[in-house]
C-alpha atoms as a PDB file:
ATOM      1  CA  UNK A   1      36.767 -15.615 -18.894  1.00  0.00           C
ATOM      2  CA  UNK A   2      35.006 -18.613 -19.095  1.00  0.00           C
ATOM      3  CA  UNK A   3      32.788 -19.609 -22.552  1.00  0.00           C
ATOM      4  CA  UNK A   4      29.867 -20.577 -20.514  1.00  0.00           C
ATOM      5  CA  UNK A   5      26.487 -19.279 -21.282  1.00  0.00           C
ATOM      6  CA  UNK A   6      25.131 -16.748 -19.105  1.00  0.00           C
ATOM      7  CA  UNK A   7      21.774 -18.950 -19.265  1.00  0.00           C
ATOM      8  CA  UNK A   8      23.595 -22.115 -18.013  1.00  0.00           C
ATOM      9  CA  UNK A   9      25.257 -20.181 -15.037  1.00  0.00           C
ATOM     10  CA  UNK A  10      21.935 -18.697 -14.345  1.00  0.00           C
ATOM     11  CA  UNK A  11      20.216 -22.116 -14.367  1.00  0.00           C
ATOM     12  CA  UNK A  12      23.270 -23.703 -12.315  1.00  0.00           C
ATOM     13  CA  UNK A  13      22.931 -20.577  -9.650  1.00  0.00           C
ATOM     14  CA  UNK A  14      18.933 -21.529  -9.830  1.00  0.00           C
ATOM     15  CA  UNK A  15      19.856 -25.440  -8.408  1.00  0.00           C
ATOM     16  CA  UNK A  16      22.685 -23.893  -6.172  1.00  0.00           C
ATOM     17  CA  UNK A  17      19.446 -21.684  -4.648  1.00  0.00           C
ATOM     18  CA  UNK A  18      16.779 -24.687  -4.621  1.00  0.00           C
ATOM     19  CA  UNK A  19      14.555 -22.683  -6.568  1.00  0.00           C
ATOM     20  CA  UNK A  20      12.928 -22.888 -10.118  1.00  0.00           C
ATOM     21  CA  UNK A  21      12.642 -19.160 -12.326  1.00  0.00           C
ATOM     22  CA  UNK A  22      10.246 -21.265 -14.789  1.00  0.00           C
ATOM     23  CA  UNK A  23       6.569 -20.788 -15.176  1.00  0.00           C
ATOM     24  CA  UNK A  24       4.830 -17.456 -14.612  1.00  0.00           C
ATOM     25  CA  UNK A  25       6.297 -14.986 -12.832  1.00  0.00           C
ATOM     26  CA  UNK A  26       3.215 -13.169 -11.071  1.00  0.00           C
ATOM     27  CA  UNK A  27       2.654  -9.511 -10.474  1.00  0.00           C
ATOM     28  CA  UNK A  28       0.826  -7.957  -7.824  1.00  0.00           C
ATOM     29  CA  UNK A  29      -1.261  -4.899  -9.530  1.00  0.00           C
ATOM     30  CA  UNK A  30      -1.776  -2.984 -13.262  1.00  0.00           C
ATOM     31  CA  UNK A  31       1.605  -3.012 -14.256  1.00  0.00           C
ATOM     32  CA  UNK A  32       4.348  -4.926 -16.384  1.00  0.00           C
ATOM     33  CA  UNK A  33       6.935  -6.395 -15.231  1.00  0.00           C
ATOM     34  CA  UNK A  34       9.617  -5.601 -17.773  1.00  0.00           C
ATOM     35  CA  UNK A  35       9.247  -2.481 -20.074  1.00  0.00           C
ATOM     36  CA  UNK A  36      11.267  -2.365 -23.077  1.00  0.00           C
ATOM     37  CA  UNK A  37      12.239   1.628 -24.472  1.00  0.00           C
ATOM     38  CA  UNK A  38      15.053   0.868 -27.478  1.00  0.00           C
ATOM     39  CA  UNK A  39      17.780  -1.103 -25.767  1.00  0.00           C
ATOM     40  CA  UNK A  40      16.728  -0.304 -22.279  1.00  0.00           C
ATOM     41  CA  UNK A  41      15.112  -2.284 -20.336  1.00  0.00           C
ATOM     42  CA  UNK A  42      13.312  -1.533 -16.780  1.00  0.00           C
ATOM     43  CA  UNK A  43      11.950  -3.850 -14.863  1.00  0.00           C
ATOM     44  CA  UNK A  44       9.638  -3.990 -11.743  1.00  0.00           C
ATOM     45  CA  UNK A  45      10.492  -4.161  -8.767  1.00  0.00           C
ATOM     46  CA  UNK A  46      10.587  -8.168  -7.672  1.00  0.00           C
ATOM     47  CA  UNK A  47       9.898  -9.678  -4.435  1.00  0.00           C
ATOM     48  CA  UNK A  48      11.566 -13.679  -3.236  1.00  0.00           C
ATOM     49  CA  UNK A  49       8.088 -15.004  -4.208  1.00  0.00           C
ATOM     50  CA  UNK A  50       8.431 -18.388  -6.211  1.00  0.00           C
ATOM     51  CA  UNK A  51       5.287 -19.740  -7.893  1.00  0.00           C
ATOM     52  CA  UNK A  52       2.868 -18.679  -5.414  1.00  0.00           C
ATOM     53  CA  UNK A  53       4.391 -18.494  -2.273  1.00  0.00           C
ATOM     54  CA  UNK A  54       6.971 -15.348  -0.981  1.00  0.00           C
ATOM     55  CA  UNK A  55       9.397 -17.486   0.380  1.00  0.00           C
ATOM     56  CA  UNK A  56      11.490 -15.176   2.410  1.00  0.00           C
ATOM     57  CA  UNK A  57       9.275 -12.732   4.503  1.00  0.00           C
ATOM     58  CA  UNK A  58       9.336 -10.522   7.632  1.00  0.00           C
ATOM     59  CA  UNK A  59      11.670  -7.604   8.680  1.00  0.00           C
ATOM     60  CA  UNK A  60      15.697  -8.013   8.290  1.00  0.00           C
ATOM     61  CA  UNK A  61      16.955  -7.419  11.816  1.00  0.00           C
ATOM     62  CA  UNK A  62      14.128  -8.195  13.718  1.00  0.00           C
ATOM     63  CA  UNK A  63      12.354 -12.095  12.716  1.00  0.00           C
ATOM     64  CA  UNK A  64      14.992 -12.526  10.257  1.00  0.00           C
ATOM     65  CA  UNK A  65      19.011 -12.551   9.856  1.00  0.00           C
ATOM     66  CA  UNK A  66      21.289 -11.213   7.557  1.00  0.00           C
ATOM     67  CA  UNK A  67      21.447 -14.556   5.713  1.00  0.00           C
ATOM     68  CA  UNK A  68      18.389 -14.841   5.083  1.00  0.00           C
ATOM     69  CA  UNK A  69      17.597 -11.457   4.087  1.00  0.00           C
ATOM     70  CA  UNK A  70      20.637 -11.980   1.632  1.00  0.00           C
ATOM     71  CA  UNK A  71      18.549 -14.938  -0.203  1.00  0.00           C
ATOM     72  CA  UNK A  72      15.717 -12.579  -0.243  1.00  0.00           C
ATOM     73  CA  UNK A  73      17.791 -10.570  -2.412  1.00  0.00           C
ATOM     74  CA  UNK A  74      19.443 -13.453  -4.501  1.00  0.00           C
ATOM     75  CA  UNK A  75      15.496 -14.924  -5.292  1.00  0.00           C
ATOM     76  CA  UNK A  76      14.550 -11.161  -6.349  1.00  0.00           C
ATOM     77  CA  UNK A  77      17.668 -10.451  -8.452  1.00  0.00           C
ATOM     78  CA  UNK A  78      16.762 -14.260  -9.769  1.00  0.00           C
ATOM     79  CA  UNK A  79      13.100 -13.132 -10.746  1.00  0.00           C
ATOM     80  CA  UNK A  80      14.842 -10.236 -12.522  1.00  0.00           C
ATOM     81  CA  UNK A  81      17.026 -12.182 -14.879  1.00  0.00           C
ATOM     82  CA  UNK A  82      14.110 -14.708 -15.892  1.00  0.00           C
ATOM     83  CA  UNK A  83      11.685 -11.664 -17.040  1.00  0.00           C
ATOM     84  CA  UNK A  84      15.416 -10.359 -18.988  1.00  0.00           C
ATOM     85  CA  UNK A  85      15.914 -13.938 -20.943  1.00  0.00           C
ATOM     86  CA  UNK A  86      12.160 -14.362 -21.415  1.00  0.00           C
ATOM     87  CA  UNK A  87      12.032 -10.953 -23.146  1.00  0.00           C
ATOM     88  CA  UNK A  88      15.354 -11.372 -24.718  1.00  0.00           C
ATOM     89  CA  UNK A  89      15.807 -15.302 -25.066  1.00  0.00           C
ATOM     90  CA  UNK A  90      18.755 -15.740 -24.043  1.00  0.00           C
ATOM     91  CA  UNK A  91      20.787 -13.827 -21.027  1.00  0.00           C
ATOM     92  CA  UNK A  92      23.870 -13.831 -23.567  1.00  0.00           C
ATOM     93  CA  UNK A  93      21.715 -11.064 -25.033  1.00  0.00           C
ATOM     94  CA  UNK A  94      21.996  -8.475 -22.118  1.00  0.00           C
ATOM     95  CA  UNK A  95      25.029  -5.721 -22.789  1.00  0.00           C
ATOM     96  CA  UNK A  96      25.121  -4.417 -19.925  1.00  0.00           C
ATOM     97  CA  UNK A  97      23.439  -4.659 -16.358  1.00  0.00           C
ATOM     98  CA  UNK A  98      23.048  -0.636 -14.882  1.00  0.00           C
ATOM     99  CA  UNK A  99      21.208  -0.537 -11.886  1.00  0.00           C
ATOM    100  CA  UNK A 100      19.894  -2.299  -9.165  1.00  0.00           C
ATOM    101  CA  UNK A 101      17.838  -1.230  -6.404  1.00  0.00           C
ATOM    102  CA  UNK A 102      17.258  -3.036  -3.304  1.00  0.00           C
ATOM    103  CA  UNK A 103      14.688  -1.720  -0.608  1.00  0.00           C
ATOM    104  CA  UNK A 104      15.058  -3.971   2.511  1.00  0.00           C
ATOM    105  CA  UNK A 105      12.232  -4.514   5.123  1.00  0.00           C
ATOM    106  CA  UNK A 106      14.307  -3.008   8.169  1.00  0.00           C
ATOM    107  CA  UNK A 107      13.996  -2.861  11.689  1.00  0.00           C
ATOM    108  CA  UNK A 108      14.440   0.137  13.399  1.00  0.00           C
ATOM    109  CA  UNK A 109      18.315  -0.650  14.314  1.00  0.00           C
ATOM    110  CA  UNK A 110      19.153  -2.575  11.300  1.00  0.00           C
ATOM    111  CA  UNK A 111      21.731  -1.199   9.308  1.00  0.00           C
ATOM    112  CA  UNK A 112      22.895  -3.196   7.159  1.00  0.00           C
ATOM    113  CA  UNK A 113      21.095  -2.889   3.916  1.00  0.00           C
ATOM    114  CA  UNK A 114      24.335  -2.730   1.719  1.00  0.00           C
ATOM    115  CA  UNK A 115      25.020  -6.153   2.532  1.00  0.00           C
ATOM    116  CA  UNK A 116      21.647  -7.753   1.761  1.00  0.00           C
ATOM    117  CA  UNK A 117      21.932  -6.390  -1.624  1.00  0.00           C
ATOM    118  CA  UNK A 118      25.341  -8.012  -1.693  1.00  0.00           C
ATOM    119  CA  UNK A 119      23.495 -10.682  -2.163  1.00  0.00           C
ATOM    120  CA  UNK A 120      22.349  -9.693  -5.960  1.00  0.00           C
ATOM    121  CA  UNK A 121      25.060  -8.339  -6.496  1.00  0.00           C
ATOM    122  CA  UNK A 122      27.167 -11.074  -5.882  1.00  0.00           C
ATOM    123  CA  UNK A 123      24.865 -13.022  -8.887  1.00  0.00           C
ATOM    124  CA  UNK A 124      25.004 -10.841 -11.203  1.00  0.00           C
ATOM    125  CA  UNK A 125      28.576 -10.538 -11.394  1.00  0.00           C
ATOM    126  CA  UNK A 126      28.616 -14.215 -11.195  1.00  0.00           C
ATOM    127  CA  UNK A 127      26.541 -14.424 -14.115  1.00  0.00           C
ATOM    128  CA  UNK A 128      27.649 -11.290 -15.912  1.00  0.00           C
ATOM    129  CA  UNK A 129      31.243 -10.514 -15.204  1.00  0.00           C
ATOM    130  CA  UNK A 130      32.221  -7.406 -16.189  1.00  0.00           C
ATOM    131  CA  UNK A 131      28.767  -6.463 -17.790  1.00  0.00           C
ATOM    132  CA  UNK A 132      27.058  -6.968 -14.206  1.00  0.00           C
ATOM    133  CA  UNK A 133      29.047  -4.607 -12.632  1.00  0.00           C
ATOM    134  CA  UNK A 134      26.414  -2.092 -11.416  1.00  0.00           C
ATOM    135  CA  UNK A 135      25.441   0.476  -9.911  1.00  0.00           C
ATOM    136  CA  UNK A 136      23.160   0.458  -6.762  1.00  0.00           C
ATOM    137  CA  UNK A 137      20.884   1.950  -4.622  1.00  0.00           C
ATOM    138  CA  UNK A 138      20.095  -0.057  -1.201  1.00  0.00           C
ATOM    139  CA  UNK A 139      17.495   1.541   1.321  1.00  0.00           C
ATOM    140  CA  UNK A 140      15.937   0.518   4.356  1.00  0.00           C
ATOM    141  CA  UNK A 141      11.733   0.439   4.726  1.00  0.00           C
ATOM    142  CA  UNK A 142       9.473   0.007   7.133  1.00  0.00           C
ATOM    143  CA  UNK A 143       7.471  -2.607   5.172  1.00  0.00           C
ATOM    144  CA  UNK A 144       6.684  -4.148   1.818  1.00  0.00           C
ATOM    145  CA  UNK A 145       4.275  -5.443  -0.509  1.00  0.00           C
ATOM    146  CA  UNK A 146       3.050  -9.211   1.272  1.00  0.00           C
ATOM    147  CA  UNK A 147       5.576  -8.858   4.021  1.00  0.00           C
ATOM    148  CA  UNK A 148       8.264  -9.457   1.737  1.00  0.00           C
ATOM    149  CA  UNK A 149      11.585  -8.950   3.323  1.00  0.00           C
ATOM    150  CA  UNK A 150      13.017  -7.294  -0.007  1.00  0.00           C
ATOM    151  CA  UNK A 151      11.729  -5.705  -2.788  1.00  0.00           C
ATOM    152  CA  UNK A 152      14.389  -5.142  -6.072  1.00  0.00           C
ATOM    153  CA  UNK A 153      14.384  -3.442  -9.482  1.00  0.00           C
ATOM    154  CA  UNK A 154      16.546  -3.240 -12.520  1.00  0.00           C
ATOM    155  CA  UNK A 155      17.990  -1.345 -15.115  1.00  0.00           C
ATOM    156  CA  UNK A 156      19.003  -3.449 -18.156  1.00  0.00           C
ATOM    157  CA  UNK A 157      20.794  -2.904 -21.819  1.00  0.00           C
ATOM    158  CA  UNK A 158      20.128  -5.339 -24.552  1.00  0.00           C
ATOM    159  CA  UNK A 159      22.664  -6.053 -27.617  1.00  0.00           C
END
């Protein structure tokens, strides 16, 4: 296994995306984004916005492709890992990733919801190896907060 941080390979998959994780990471109502009970950690479901703008919106199947619902996924699991190293400091600090679950914005014939979340998964057993194998949830919905095209949470373990 390689020595590198888990913070480095999350900043190098950040310039491999395009995409910054720093600065504020907005919410949309009364809620926190991460919760912290002992040495779990839950945190809210995420949408592809970056700064102000949800960059990857619409329904997978119908005004957008796989691919593209796939980077939906990879900015949300993204989002997910900045509000874990904020709260932790450093990524090197997660044990353990549990759970994921990915609700994609579907059209009525699209079935293929496993593979957008392949997308996050894919990163987070780049970043993680063994400790971000998961499990996962991945559903289909008929629409999501600001016409986002996917919508993920996560179930963490610190050290």
């Amino acid at each position: 296994m390689s020595n590198t941080s888990r913070d480095a390979l999350f900043e190098k998959t950040a310039a491999a995306l395009g995409y910054s994780f720093d600065g504020e990471l907005l919410v949309g109502g009364k809620y926190v984004p991460l919760l912290a009970h002992g040495k779990e950690l839950y945190i809210s479901g995420q949408i592809p916005r970056v700064g102000n703008t949800i960059v990857v919106t619409g329904s997978v199947g119908a005004n957008i492709d796989l691919a593209q619902g796939q980077l939906a996924a990879k900015i949300c699991v993204m989002r997910a890992l900045a509000l874990l190293r904020r709260q932790l400091g450093s990524l090197d600090q997660v044990a353990k990733i549990l759970r994921i679950t990915v609700f994609v914005h579907s059209a009525a014939d699209f079935t293929q919801q496993s593979e957008v979340a392949d997308g996050a998964s894919e990163i987070l057993h780049a970043i993680f190896a063994e400790a971000g194998v998961h499990t996962r949830t991945s559903v289909g919905v008929s629409q999501l907060p600001k016409n986002a095209a996917v919508e993920l949470d996560m179930i963490a373990v610190s050290l």
